[in-house]
PDB file of N, CA and C in Angstrom:
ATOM      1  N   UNK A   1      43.859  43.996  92.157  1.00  0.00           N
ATOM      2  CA  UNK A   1      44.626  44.042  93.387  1.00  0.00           C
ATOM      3  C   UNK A   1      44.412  42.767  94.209  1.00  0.00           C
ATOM      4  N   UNK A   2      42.963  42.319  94.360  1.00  0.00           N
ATOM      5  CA  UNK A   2      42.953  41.309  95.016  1.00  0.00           C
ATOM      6  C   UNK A   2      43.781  39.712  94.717  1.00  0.00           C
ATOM      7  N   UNK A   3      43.116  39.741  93.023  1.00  0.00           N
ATOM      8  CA  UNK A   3      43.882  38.469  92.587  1.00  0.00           C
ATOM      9  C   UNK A   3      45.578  38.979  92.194  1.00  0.00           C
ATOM     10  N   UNK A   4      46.354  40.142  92.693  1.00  0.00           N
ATOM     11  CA  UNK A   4      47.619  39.763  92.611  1.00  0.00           C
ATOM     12  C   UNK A   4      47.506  39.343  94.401  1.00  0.00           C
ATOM     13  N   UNK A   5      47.035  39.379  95.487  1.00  0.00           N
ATOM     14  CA  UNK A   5      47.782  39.466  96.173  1.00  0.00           C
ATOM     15  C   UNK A   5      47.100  37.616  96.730  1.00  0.00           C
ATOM     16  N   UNK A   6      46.352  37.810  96.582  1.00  0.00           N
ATOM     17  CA  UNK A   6      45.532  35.962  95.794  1.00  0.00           C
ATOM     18  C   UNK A   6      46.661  35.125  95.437  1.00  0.00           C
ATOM     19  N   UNK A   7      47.715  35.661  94.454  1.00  0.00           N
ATOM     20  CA  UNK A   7      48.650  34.902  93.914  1.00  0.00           C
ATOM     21  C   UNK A   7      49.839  34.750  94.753  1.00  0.00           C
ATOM     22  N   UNK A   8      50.037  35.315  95.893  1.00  0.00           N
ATOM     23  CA  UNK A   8      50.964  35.286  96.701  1.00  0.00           C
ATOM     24  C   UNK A   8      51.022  34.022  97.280  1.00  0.00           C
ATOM     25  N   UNK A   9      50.127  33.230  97.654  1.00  0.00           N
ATOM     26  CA  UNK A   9      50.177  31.981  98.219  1.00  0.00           C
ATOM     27  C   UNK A   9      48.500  31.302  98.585  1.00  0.00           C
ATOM     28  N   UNK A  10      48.607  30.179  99.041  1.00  0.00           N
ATOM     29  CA  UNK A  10      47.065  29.623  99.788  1.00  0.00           C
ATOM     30  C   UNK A  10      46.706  30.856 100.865  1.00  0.00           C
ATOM     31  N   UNK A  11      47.531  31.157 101.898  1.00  0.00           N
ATOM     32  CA  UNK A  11      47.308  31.293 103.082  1.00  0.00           C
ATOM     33  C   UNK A  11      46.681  33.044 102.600  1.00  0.00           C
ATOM     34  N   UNK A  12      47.013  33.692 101.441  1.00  0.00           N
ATOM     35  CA  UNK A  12      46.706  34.983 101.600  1.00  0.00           C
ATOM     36  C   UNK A  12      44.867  34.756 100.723  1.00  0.00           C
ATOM     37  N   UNK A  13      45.397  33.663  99.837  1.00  0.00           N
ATOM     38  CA  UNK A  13      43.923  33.520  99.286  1.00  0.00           C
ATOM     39  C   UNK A  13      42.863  33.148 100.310  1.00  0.00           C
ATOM     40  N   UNK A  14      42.950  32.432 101.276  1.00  0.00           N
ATOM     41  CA  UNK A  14      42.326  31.900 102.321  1.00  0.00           C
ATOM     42  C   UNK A  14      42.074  33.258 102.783  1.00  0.00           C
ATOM     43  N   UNK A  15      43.084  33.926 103.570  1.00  0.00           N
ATOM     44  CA  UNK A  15      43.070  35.408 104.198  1.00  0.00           C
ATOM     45  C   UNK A  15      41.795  36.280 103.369  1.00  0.00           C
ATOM     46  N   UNK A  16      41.893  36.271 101.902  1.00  0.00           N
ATOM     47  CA  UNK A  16      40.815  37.241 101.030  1.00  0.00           C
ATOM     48  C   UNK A  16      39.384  36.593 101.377  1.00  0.00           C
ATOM     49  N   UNK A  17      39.055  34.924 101.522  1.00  0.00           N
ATOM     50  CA  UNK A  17      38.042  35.105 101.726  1.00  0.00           C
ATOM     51  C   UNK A  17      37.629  34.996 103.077  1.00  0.00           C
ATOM     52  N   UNK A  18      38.549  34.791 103.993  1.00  0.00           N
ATOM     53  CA  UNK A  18      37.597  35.016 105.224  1.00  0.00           C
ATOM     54  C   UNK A  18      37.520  36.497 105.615  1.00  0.00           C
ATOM     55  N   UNK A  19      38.266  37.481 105.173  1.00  0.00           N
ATOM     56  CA  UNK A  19      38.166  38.985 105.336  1.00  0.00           C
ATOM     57  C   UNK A  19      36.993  38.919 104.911  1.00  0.00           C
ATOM     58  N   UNK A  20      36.586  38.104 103.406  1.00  0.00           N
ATOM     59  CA  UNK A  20      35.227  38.752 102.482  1.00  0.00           C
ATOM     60  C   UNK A  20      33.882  38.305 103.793  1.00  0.00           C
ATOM     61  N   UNK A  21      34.393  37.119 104.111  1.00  0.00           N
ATOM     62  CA  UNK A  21      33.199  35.830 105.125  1.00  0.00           C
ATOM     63  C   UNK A  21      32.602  37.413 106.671  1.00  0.00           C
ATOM     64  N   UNK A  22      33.669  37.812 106.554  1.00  0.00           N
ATOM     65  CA  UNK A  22      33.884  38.441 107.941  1.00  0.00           C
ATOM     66  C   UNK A  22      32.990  40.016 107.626  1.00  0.00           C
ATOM     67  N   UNK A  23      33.467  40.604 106.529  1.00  0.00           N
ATOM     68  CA  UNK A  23      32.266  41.444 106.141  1.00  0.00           C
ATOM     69  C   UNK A  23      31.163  41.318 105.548  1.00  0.00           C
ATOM     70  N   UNK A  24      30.698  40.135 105.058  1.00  0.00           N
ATOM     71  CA  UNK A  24      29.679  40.100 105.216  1.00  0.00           C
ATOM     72  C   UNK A  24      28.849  39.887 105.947  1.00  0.00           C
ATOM     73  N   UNK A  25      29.250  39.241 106.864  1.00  0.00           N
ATOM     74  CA  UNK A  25      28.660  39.269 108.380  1.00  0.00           C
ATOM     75  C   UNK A  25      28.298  40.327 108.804  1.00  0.00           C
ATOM     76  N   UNK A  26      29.129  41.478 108.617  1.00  0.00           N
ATOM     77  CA  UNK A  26      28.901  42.898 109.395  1.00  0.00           C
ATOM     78  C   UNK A  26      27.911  43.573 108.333  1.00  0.00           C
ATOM     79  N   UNK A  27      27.697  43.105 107.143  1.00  0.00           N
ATOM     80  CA  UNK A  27      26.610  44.040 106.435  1.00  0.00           C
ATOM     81  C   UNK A  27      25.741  43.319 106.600  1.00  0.00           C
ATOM     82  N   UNK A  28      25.586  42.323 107.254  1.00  0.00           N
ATOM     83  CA  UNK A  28      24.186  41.158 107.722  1.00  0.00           C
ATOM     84  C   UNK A  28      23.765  40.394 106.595  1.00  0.00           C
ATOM     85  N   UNK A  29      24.708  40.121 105.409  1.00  0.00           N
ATOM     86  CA  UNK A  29      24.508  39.220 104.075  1.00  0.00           C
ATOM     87  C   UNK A  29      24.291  38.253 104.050  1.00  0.00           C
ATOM     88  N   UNK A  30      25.036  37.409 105.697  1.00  0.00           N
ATOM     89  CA  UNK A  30      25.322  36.237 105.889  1.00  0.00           C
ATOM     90  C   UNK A  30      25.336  35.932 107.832  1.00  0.00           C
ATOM     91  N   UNK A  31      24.673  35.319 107.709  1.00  0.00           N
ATOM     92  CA  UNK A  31      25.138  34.262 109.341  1.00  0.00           C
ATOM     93  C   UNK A  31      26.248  34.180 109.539  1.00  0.00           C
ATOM     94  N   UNK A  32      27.322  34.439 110.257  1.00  0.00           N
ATOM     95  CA  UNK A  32      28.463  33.626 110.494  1.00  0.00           C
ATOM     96  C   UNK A  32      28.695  32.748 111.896  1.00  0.00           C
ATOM     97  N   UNK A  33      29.513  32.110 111.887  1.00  0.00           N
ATOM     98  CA  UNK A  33      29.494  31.409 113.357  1.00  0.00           C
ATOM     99  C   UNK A  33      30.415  31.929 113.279  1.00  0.00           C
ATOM    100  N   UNK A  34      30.880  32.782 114.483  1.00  0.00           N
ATOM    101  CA  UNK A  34      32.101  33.505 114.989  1.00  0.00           C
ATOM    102  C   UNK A  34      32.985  32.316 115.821  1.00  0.00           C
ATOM    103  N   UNK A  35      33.121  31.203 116.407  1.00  0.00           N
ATOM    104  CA  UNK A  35      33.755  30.373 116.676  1.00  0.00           C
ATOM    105  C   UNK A  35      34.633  29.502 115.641  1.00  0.00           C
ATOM    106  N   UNK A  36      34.000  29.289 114.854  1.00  0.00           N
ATOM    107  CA  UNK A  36      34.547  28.411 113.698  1.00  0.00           C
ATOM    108  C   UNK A  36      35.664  29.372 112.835  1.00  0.00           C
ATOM    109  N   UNK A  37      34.925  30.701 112.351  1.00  0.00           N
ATOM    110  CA  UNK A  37      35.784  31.833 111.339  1.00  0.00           C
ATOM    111  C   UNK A  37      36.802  32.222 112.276  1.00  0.00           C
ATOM    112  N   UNK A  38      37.069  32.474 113.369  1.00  0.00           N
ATOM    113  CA  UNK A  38      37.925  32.838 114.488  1.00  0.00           C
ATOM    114  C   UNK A  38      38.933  31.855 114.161  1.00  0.00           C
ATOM    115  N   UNK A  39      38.756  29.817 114.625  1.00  0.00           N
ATOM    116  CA  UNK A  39      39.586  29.059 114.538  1.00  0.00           C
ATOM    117  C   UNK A  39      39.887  29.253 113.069  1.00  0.00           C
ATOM    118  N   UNK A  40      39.139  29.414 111.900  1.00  0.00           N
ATOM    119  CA  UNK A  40      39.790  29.309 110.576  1.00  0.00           C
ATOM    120  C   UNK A  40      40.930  30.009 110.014  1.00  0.00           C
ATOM    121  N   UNK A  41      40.300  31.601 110.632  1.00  0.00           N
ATOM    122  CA  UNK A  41      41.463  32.847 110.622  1.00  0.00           C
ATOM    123  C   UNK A  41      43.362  32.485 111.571  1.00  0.00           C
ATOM    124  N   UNK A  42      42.617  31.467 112.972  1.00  0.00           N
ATOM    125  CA  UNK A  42      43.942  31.757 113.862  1.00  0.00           C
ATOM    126  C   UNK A  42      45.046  30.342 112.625  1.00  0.00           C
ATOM    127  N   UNK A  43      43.981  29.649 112.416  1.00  0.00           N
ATOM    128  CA  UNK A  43      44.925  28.768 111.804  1.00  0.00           C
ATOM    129  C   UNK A  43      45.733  28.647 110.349  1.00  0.00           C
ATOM    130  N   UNK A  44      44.861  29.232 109.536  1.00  0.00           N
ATOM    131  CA  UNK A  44      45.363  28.907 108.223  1.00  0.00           C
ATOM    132  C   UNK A  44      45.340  30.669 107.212  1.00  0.00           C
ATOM    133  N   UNK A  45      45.604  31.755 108.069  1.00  0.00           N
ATOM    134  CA  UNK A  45      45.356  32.854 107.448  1.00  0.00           C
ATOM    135  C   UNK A  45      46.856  33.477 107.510  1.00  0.00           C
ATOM    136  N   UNK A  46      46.779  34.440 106.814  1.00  0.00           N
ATOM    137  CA  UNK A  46      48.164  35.216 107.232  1.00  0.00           C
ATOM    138  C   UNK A  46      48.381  35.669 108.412  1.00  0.00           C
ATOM    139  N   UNK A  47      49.625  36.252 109.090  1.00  0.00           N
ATOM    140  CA  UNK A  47      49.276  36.517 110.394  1.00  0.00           C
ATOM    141  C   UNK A  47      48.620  37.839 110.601  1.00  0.00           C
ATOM    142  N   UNK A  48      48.605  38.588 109.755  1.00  0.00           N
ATOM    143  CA  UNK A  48      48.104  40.075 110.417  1.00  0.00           C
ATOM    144  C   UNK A  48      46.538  39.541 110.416  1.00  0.00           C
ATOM    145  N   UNK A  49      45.419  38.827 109.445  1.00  0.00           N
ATOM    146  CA  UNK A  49      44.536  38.168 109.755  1.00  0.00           C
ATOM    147  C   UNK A  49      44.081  37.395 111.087  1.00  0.00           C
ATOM    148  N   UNK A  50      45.391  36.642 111.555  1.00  0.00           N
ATOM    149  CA  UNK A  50      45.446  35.676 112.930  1.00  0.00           C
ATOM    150  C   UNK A  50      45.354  36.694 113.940  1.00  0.00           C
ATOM    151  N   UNK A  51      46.214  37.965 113.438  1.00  0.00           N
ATOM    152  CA  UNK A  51      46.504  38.704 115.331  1.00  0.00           C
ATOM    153  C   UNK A  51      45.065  39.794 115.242  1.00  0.00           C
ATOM    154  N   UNK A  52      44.369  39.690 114.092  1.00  0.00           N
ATOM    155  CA  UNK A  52      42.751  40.408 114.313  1.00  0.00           C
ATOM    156  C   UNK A  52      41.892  39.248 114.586  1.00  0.00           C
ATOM    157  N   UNK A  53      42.288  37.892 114.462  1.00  0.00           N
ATOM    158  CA  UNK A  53      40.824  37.084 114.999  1.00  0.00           C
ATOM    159  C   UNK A  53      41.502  37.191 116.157  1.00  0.00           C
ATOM    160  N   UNK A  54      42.686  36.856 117.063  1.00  0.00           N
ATOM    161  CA  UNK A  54      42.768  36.623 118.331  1.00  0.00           C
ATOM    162  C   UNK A  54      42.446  37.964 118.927  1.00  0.00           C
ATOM    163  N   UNK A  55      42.509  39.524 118.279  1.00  0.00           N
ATOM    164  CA  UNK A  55      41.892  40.170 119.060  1.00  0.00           C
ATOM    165  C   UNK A  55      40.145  40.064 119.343  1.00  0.00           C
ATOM    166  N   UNK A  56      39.627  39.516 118.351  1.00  0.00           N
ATOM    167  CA  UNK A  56      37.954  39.543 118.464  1.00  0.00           C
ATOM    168  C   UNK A  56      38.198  38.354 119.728  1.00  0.00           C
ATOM    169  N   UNK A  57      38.353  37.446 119.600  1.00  0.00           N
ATOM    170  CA  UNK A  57      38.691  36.477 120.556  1.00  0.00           C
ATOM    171  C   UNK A  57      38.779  36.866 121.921  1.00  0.00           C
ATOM    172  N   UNK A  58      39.822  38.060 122.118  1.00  0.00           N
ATOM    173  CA  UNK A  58      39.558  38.446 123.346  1.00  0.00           C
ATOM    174  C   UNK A  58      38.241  39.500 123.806  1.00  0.00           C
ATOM    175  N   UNK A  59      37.649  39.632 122.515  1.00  0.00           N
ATOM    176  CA  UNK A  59      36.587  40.539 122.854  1.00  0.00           C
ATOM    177  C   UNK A  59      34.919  40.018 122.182  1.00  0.00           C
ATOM    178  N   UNK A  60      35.348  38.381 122.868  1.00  0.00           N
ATOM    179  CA  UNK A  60      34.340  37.811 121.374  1.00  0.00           C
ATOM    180  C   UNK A  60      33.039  38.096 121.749  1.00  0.00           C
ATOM    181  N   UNK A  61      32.292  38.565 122.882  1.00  0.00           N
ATOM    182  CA  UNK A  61      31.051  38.701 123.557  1.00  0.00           C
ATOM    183  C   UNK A  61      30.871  39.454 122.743  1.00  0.00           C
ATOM    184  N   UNK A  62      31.405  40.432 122.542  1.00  0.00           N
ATOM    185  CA  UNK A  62      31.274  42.313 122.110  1.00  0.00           C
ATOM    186  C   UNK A  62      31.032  41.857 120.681  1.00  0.00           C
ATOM    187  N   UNK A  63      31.715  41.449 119.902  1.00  0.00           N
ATOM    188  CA  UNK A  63      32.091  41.043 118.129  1.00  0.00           C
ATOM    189  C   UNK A  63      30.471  40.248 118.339  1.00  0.00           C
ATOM    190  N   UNK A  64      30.292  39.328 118.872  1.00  0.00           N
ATOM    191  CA  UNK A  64      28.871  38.792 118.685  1.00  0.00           C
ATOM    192  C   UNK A  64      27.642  40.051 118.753  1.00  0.00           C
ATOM    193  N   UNK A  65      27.748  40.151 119.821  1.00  0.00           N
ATOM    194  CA  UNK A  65      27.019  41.202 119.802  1.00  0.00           C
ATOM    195  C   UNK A  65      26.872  42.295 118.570  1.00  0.00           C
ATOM    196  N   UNK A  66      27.759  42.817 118.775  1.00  0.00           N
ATOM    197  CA  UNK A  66      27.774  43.459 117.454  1.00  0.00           C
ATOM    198  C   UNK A  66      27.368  42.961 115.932  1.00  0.00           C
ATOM    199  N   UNK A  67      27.549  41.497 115.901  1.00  0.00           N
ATOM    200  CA  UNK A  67      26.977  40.629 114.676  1.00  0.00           C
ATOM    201  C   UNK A  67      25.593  40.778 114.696  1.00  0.00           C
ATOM    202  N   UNK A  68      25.420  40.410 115.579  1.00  0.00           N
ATOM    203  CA  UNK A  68      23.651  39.870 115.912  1.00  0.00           C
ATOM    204  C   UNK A  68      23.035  40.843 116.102  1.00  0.00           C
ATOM    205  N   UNK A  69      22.876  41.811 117.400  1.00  0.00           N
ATOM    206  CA  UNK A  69      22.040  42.838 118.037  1.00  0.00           C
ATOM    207  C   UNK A  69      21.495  44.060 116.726  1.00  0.00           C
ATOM    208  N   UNK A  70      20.767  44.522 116.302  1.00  0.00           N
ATOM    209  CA  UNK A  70      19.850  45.654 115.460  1.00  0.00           C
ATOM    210  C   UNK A  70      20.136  47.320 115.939  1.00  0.00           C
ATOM    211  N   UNK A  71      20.650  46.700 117.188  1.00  0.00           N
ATOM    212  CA  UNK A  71      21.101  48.266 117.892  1.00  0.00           C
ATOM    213  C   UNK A  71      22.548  48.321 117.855  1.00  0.00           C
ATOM    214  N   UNK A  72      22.716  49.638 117.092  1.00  0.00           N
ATOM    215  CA  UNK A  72      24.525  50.340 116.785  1.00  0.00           C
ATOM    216  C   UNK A  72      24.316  51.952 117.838  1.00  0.00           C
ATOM    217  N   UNK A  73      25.650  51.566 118.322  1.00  0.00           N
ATOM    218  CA  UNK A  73      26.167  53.736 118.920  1.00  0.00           C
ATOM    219  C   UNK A  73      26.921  53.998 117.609  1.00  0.00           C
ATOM    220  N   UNK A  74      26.531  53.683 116.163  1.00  0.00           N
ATOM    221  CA  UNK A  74      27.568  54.744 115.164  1.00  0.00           C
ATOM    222  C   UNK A  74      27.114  56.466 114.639  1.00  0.00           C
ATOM    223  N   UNK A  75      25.428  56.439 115.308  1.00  0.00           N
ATOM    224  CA  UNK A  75      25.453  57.726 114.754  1.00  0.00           C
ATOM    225  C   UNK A  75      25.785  58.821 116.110  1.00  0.00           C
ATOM    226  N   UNK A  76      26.207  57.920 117.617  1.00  0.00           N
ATOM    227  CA  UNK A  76      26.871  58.767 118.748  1.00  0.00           C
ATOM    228  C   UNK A  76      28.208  58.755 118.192  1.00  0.00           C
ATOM    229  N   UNK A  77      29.019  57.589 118.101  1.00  0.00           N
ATOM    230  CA  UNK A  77      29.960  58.127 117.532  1.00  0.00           C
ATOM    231  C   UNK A  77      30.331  58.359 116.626  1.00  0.00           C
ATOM    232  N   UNK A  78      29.521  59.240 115.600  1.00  0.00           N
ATOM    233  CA  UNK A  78      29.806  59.859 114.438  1.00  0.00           C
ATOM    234  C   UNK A  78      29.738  61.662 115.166  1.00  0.00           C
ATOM    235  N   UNK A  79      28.581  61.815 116.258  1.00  0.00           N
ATOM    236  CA  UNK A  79      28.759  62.794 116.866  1.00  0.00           C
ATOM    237  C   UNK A  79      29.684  63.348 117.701  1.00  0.00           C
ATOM    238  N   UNK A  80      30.006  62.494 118.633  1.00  0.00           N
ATOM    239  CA  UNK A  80      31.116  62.227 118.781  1.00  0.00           C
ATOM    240  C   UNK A  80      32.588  63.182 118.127  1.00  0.00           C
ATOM    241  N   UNK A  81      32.730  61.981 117.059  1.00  0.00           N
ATOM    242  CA  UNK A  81      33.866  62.589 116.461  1.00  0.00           C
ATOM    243  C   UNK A  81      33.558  64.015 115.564  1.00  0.00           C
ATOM    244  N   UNK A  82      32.451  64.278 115.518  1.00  0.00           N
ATOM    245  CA  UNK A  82      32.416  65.806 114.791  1.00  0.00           C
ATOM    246  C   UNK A  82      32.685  66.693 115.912  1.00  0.00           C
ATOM    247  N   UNK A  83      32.333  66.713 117.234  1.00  0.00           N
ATOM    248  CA  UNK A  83      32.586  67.544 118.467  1.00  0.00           C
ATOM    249  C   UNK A  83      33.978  67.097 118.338  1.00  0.00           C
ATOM    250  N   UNK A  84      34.967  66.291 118.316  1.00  0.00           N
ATOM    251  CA  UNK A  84      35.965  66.867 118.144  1.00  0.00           C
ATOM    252  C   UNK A  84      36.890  67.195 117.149  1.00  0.00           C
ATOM    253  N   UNK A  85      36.205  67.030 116.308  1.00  0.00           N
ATOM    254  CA  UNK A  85      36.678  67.780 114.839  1.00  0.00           C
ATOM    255  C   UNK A  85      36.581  69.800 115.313  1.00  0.00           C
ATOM    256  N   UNK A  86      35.619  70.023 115.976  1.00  0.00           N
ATOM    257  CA  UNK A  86      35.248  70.801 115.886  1.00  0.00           C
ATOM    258  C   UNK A  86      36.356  71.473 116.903  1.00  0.00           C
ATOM    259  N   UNK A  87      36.391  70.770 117.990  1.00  0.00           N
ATOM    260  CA  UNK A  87      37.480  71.490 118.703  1.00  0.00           C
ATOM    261  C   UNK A  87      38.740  71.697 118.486  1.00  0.00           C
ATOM    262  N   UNK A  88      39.292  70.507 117.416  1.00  0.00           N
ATOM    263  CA  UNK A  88      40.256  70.793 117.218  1.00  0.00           C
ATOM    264  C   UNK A  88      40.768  71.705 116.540  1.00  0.00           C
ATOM    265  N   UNK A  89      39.549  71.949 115.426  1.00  0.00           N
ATOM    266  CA  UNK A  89      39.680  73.231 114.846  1.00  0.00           C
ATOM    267  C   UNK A  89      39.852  74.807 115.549  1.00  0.00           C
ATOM    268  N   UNK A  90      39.966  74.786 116.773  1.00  0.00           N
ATOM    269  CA  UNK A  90      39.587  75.908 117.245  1.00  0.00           C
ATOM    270  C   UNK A  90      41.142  75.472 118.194  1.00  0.00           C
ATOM    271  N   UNK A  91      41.933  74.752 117.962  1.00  0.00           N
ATOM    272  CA  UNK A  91      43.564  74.734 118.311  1.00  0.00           C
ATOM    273  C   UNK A  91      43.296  75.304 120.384  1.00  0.00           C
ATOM    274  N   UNK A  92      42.606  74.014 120.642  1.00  0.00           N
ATOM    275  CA  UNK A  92      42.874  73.976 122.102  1.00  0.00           C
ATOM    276  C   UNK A  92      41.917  75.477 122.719  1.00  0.00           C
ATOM    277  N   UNK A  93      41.218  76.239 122.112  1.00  0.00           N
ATOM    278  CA  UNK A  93      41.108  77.815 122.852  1.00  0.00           C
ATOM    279  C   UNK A  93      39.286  77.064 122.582  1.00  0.00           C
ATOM    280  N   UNK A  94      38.826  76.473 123.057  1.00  0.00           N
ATOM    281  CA  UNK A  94      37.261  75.622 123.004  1.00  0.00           C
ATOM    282  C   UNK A  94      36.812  75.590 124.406  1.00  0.00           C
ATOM    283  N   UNK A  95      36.517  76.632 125.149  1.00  0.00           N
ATOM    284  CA  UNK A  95      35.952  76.450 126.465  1.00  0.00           C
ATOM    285  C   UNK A  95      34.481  76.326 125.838  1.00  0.00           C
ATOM    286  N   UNK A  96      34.267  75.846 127.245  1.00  0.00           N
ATOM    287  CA  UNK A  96      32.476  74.349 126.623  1.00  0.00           C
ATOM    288  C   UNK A  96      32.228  75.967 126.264  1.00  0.00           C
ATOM    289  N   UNK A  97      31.625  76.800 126.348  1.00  0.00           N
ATOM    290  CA  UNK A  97      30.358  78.012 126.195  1.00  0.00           C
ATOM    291  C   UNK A  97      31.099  78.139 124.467  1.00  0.00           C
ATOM    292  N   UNK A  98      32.360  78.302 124.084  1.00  0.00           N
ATOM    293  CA  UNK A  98      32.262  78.582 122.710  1.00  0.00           C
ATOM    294  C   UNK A  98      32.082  77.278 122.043  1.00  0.00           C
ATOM    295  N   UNK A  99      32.275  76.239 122.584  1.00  0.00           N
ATOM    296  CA  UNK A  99      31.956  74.913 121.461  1.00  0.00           C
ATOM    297  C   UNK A  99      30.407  75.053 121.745  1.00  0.00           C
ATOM    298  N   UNK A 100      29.958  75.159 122.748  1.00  0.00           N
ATOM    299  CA  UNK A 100      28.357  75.226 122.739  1.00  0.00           C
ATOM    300  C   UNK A 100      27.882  76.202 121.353  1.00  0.00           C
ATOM    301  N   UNK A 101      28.099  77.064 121.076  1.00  0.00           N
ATOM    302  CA  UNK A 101      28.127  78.193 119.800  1.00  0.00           C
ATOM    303  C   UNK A 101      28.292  77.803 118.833  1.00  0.00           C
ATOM    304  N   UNK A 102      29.251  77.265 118.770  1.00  0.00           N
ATOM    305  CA  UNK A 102      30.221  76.458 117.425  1.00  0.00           C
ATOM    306  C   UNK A 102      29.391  74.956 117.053  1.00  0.00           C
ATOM    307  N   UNK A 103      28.681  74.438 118.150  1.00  0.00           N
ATOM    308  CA  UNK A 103      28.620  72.961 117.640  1.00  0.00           C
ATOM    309  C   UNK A 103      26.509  73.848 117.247  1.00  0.00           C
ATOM    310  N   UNK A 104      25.972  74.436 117.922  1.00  0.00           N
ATOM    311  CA  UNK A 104      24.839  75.032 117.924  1.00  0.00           C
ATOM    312  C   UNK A 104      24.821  75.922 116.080  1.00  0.00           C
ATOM    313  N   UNK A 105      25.282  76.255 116.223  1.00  0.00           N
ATOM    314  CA  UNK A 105      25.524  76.938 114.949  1.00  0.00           C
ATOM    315  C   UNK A 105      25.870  76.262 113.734  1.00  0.00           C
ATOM    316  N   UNK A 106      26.342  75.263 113.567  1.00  0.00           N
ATOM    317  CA  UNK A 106      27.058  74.509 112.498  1.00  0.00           C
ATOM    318  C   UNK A 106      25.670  73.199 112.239  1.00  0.00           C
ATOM    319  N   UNK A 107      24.809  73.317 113.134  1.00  0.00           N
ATOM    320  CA  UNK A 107      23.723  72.662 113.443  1.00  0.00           C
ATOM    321  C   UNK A 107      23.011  72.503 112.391  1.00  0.00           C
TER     322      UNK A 107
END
């Protein structure tokens, strides 16, 4: 899949590896300089690539952070989203005392 879509042109092959540059960053494989991969992505990537670096761009404090810092909220919001898995299952009729039951119980 990758090398057909590789074959589409430079700009999508470029696109495959800074997607690859960009997760590895997030599994901590690699250093990245988020300034440089940002300009690489806005310039020479496909655009759906360009309009996700210009969003980190507008949120580049946060994206660093998130690179660098040892501290994640993914197992709040993994809780999170099970409380509302849970409510939704129960089709809107979830006053807090029965999700208190429901989330206590499933515990």
């Amino acid at each position: 899949m990758v090398t057909a879509v590789s074959a589409l042109g430079s700009a999508w092959a470029r696109g495959i590896e800074l997607a690859r540059q960009f997760a590895a960053a997030l599994r901590r494989e690699v250093a990245l300089d988020l300034d440089e991969w940002i300009a690489a992505a806005v310039e020479d990537a496909p655009r759906e690539l360009q309009r996700f670096a210009q969003g980190i761009r507008g949120d580049r404090q946060a994206v660093a952070n998130a690179l660098t810092s040892s501290w994640s909220n993914g197992p709040t919001e993994g809780h999170v989203n099970r409380l509302k898995l849970i409510k939704r299952q129960m089709y809107g009729r979830a006053s807090f005392d029965l999700l208190r039951i429901r989330v206590l119980n499933a515990a």
